[in-house]
Protein backbone atom coordinates (compact mmCIF):
# COMPACT_ATOMS: atom_id res chain seq x y z
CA UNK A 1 -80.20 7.20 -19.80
CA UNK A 2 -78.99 9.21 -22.91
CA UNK A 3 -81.28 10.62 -25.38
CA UNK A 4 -80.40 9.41 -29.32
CA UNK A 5 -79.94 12.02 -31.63
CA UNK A 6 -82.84 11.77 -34.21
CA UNK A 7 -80.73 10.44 -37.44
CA UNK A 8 -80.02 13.56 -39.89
CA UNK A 9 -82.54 13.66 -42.64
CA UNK A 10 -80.06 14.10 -45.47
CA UNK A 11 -78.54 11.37 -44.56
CA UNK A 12 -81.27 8.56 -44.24
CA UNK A 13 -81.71 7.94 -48.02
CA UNK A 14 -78.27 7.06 -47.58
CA UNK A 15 -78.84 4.14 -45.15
CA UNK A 16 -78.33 6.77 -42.00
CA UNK A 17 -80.51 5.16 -39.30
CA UNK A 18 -80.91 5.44 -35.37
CA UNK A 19 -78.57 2.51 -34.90
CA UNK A 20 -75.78 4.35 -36.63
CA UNK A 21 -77.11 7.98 -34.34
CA UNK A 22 -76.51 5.87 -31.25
CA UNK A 23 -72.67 4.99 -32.53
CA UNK A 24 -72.10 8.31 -33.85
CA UNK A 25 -73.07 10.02 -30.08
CA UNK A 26 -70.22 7.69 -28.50
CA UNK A 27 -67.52 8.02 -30.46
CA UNK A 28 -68.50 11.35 -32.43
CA UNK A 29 -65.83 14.35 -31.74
CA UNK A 30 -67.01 17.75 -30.74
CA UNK A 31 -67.69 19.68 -34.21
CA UNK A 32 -67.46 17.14 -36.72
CA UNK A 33 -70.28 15.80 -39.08
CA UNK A 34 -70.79 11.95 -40.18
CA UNK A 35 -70.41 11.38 -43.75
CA UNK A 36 -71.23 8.81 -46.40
CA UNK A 37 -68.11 8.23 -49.23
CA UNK A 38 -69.75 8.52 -52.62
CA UNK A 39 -66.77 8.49 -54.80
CA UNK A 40 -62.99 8.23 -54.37
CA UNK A 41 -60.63 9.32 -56.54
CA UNK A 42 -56.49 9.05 -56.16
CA UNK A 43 -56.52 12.48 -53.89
CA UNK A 44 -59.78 13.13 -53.24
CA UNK A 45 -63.17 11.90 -52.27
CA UNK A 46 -66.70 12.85 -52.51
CA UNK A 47 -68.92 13.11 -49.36
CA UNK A 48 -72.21 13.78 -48.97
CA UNK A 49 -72.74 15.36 -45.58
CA UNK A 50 -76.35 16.67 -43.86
CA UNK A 51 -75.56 20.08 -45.65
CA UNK A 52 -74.97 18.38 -49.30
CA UNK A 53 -72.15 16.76 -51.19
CA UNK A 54 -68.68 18.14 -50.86
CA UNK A 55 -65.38 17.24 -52.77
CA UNK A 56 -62.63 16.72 -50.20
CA UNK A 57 -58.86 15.90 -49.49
CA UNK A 58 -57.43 12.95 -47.99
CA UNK A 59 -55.59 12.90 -44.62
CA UNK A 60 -51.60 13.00 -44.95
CA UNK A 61 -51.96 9.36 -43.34
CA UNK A 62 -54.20 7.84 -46.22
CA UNK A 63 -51.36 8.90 -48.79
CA UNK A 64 -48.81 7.02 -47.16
CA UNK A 65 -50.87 3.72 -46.14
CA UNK A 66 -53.81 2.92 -48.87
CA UNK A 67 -55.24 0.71 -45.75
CA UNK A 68 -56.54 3.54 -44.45
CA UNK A 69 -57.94 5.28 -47.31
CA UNK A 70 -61.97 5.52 -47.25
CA UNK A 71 -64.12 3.38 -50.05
CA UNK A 72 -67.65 3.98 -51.64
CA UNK A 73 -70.20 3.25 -48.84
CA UNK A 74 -67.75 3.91 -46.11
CA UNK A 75 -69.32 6.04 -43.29
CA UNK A 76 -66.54 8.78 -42.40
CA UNK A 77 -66.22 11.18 -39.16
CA UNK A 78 -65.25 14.99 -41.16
CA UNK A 79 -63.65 17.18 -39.01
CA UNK A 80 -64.71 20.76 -38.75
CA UNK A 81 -68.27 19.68 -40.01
């Protein structure tokens, strides 16, 4: 039996919780951090991440299909973490 991460504290006042820990360890990549979308703009989109709120680009693929661009509230898997 696997061992949930305990959710990151940063992130709890955002509506992080241990349901969302469990998901994250399955699916998570090695390295990246789970983020919350705060904002979105045409290019760019705010974050806030367990080390504070960050200002950052959207993937190539979210220019060409708006489908795939994140929304406010949208959980979002940020590689390099």
């Amino acid at each position: 039996m696997s061992q949930l991460v305990p959710p990151p504290p940063a992130l709890v006042a955002l509506g992080w919780d241990s349901m969302r820990s469990e998901e994250w360890s399955a699916v998570a990549p090695p390295g990246a951090a789970p983020g919350r979308v705060v904002r979105c703009e045409r290019t760019v989109f705010n974050v806030a991440l367990e080390r504070g709120e960050e200002t950052l680009p959207l993937a190539p693929a979210m220019h060409r299909d708006p489908a795939l661009r994140p929304t406010t509230g949208d959980w979002v898997v940020v590689a390099g973490g």
